[in-house]
N, C-alpha and C. Protein backbone atom coordinates (compact mmCIF):
# COMPACT_ATOMS: atom_id res chain seq x y z
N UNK A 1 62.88 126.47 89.74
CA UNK A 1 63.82 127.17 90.60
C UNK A 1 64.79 126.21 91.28
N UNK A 2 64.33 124.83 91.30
CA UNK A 2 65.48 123.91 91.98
C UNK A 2 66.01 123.21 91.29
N UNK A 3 67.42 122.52 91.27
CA UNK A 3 68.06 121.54 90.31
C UNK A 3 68.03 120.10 91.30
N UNK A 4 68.03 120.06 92.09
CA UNK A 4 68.05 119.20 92.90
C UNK A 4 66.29 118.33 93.54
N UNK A 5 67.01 117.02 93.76
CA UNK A 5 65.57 116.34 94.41
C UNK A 5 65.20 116.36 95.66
N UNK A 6 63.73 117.03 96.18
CA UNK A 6 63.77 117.27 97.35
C UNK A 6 62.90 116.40 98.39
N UNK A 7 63.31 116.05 100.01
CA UNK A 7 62.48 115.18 100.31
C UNK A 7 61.91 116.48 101.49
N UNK A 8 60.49 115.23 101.55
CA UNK A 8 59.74 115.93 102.39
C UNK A 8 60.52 115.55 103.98
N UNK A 9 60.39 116.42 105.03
CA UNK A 9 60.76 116.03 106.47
C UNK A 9 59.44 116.41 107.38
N UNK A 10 59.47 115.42 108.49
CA UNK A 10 58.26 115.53 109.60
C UNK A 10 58.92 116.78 110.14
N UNK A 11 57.80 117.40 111.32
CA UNK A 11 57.85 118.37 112.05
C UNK A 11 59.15 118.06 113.09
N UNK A 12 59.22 117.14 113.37
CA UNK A 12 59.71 116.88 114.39
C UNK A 12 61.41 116.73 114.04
N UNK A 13 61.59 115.90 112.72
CA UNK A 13 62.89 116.12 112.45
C UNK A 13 63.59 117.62 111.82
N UNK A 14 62.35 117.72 111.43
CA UNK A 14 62.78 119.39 111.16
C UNK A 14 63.51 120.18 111.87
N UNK A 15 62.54 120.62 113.33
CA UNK A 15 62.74 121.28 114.29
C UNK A 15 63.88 120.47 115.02
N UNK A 16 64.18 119.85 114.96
CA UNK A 16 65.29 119.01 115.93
C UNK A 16 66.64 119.14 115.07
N UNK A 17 66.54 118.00 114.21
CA UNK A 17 67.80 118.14 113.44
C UNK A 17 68.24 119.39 112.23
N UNK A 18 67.11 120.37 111.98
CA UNK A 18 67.80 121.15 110.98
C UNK A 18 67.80 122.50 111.75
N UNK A 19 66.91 122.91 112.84
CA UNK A 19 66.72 124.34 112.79
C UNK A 19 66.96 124.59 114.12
N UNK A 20 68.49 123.85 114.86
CA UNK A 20 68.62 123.96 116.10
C UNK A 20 68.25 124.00 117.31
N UNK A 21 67.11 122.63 117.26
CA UNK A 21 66.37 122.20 118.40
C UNK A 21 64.91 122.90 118.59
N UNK A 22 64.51 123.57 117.75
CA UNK A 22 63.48 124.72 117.47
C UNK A 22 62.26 123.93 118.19
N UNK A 23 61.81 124.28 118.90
CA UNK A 23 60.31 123.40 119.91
C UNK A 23 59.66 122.89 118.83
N UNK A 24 59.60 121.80 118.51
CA UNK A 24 57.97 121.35 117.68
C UNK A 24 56.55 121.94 118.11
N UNK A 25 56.68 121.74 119.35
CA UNK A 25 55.58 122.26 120.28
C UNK A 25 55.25 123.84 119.56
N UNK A 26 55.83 124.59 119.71
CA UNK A 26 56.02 125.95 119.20
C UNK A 26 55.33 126.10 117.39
N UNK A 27 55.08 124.99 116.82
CA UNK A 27 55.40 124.85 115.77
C UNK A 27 53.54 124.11 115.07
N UNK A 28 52.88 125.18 115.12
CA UNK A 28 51.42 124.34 114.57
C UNK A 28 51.37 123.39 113.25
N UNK A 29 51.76 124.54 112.33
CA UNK A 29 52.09 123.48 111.45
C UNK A 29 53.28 123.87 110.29
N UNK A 30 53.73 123.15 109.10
CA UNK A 30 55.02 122.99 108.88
C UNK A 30 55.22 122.25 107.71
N UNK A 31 55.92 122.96 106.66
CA UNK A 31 56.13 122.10 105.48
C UNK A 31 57.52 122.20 104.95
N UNK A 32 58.60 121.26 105.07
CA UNK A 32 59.49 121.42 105.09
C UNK A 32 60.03 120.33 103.77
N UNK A 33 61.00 120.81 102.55
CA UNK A 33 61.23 120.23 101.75
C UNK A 33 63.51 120.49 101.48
N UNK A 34 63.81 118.96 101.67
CA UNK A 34 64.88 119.30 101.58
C UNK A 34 65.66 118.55 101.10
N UNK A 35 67.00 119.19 100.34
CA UNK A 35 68.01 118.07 99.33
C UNK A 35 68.04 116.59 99.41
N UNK A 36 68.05 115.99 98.60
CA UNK A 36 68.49 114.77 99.08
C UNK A 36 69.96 114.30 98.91
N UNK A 37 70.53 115.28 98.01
CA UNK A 37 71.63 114.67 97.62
C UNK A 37 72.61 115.89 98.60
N UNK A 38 72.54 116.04 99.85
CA UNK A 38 72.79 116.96 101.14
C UNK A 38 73.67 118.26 100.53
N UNK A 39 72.85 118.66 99.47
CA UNK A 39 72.78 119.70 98.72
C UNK A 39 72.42 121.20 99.73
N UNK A 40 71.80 122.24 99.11
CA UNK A 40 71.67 123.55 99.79
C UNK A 40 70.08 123.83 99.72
N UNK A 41 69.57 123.66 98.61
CA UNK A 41 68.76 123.91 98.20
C UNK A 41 67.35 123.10 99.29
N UNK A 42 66.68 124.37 100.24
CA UNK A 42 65.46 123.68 101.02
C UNK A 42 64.52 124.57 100.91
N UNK A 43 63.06 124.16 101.29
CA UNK A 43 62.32 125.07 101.45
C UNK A 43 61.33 124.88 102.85
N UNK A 44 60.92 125.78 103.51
CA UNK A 44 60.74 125.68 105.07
C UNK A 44 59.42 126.89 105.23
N UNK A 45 58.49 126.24 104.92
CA UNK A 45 57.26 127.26 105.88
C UNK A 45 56.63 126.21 107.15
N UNK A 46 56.87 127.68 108.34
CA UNK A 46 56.46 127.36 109.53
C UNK A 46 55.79 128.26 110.06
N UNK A 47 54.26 127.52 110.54
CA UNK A 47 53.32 128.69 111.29
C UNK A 47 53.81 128.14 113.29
N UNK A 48 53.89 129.41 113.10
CA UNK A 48 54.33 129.13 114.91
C UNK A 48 52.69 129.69 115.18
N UNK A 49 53.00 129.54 117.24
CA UNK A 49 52.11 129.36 118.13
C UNK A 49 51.33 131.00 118.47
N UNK A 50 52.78 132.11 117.87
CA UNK A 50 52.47 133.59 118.63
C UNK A 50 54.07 133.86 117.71
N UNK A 51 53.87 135.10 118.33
CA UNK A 51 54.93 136.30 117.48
C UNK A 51 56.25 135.94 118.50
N UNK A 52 56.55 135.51 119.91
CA UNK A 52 57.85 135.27 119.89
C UNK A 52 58.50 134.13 119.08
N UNK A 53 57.90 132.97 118.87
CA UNK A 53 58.09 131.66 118.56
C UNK A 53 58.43 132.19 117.08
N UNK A 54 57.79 133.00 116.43
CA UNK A 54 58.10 133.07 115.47
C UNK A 54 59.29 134.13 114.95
N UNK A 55 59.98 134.66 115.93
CA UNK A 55 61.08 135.23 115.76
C UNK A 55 62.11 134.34 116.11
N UNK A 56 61.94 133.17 117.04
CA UNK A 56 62.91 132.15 117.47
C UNK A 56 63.05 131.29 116.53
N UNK A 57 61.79 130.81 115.39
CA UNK A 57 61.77 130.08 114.14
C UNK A 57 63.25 130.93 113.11
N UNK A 58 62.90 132.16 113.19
CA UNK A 58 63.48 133.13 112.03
C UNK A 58 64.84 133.16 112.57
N UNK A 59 65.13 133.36 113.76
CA UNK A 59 66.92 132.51 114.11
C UNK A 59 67.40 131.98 113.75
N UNK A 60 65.72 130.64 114.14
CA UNK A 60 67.11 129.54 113.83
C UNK A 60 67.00 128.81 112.46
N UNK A 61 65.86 129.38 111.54
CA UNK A 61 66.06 129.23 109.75
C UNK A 61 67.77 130.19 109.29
N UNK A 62 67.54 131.43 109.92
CA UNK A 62 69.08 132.14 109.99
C UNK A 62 70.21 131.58 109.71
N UNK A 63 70.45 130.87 111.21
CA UNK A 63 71.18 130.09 111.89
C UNK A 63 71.72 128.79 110.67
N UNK A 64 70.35 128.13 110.11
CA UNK A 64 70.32 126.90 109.27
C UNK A 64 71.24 127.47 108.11
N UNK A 65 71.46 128.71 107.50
CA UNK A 65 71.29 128.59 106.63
C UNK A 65 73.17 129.28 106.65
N UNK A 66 73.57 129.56 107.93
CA UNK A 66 75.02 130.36 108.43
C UNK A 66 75.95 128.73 108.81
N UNK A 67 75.05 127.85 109.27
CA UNK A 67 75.80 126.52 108.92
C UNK A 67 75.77 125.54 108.01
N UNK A 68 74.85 126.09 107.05
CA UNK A 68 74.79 125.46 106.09
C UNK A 68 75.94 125.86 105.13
N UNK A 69 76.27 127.29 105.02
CA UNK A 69 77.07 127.82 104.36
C UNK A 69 78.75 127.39 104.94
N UNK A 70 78.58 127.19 106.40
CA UNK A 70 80.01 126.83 106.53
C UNK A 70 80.49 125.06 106.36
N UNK A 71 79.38 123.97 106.52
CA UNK A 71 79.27 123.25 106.08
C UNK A 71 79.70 122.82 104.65
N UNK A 72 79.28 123.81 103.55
CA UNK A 72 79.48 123.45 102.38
C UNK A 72 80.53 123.99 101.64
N UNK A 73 80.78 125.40 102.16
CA UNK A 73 82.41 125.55 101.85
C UNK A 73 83.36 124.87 101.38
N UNK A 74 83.60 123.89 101.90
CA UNK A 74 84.84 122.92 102.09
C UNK A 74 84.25 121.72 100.57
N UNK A 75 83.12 120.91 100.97
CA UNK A 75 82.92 119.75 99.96
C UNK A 75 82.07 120.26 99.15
N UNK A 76 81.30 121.51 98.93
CA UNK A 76 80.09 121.57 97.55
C UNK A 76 80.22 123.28 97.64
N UNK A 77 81.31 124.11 97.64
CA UNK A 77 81.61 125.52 97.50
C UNK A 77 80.74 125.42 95.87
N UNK A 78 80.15 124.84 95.49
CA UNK A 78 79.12 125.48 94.33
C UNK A 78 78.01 125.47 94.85
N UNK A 79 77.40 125.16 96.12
CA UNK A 79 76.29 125.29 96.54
C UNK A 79 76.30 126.50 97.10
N UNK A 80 77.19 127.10 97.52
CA UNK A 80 77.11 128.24 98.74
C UNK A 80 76.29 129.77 98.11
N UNK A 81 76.99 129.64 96.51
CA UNK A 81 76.03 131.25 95.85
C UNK A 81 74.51 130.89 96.66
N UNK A 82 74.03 129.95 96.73
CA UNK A 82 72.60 129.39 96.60
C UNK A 82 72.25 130.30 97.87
N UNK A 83 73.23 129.96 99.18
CA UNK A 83 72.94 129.90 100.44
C UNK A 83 72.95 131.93 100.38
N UNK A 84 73.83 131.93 99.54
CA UNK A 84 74.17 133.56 99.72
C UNK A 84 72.85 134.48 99.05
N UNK A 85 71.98 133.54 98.88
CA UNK A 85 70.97 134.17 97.94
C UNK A 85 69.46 133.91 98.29
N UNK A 86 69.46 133.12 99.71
CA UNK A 86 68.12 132.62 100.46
C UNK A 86 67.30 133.30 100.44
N UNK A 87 66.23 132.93 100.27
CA UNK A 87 65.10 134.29 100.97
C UNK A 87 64.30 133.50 102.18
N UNK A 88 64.75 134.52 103.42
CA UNK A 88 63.92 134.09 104.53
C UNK A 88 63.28 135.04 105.30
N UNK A 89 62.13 134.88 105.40
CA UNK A 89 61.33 135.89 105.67
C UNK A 89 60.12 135.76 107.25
N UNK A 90 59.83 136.69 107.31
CA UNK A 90 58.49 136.60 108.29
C UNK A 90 57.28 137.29 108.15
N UNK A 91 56.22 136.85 108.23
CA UNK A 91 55.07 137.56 108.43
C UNK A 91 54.14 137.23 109.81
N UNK A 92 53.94 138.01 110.48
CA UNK A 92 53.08 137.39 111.60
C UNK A 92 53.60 136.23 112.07
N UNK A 93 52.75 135.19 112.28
CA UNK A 93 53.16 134.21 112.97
C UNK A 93 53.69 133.08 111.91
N UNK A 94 54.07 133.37 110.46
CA UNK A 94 54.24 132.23 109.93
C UNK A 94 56.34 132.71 109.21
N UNK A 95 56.82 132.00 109.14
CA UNK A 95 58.41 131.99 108.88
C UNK A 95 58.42 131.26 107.60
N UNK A 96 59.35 131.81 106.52
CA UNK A 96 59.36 131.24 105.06
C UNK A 96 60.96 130.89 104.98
N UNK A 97 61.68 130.23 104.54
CA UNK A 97 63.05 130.09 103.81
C UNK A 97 62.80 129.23 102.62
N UNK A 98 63.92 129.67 101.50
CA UNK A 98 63.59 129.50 100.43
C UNK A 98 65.07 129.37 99.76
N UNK A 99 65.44 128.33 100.02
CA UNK A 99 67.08 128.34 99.17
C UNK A 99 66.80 127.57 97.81
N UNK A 100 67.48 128.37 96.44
CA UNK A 100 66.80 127.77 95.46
C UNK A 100 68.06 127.76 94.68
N UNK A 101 68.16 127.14 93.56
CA UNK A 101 69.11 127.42 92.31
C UNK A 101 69.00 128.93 91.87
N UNK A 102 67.37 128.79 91.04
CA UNK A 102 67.44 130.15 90.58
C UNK A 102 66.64 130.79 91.57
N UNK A 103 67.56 131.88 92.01
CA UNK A 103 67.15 132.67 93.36
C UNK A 103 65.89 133.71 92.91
N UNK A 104 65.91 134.27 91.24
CA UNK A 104 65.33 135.16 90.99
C UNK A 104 64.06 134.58 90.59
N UNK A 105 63.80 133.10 89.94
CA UNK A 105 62.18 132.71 89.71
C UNK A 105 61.75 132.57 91.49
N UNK A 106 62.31 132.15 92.38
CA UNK A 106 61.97 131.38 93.47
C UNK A 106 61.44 132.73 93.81
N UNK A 107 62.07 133.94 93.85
CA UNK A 107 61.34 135.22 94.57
C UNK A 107 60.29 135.62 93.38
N UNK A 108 60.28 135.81 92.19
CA UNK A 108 59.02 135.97 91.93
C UNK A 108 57.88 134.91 91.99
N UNK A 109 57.93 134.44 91.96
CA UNK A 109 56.81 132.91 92.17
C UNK A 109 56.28 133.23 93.38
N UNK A 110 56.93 133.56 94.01
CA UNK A 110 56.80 134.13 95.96
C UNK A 110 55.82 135.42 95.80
N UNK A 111 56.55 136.47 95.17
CA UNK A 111 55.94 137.80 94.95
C UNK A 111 54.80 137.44 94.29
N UNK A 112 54.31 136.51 93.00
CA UNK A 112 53.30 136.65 92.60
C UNK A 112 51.82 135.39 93.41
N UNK A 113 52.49 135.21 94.45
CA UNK A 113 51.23 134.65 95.37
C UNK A 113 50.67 135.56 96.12
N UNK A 114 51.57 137.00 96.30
CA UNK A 114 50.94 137.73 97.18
C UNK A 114 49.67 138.04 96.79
């Protein structure tokens, strides 16, 4: 589902530099995988602390993904279908985003873990 190489990021740069200051604290645990070549394509599961934290996660993955798109406009407008095609989701206390090449394996691969 990805064309691109992805690096792993700590909790801490995560929540700080990608997802608009998002509390680490807030943030139990966290697996975050992203472009290296400052591409579109990331992937972001986060178990928050309780059900508000985890609607403030789902903002600001939102948020990541509304400046990501205006970001890339201008220098990589072939990344943006990608952004237009995210899947970000919530369940309970845990938050998913999922920006992929192919948008349609990345959601079944998803669907068939359920």
């Amino acid at each position: 589902a990805f064309t691109q190489a992805l690096e792993t990021l700590d909790k801490e740069t995560a929540c700080e530099a990608l997802y608009g200051g998002l509390d680490p604290e807030t943030v139990e645990e966290c697996v975050v995988y992203t472009s290296l070549s400052a591409g579109a394509e990331e992937i972001a599961v986060l178990e928050l602390t309780g059900e508000d934290a985890a609607e403030t996660a789902l903002e600001a993955l939102n948020a990541r993904i509304a400046a990501q798109r205006e970001a890339l406009e201008s220098y990589q407008p072939e990344e943006v279908s990608k952004l237009d095609n995210a899947i970000v989701e919530r369940k309970g206390n845990t938050v998913l985003m999922v920006v992929a090449a192919d948008h349609a394996l990345a959601r079944s691969t998803l669907d068939g873990l359920n």
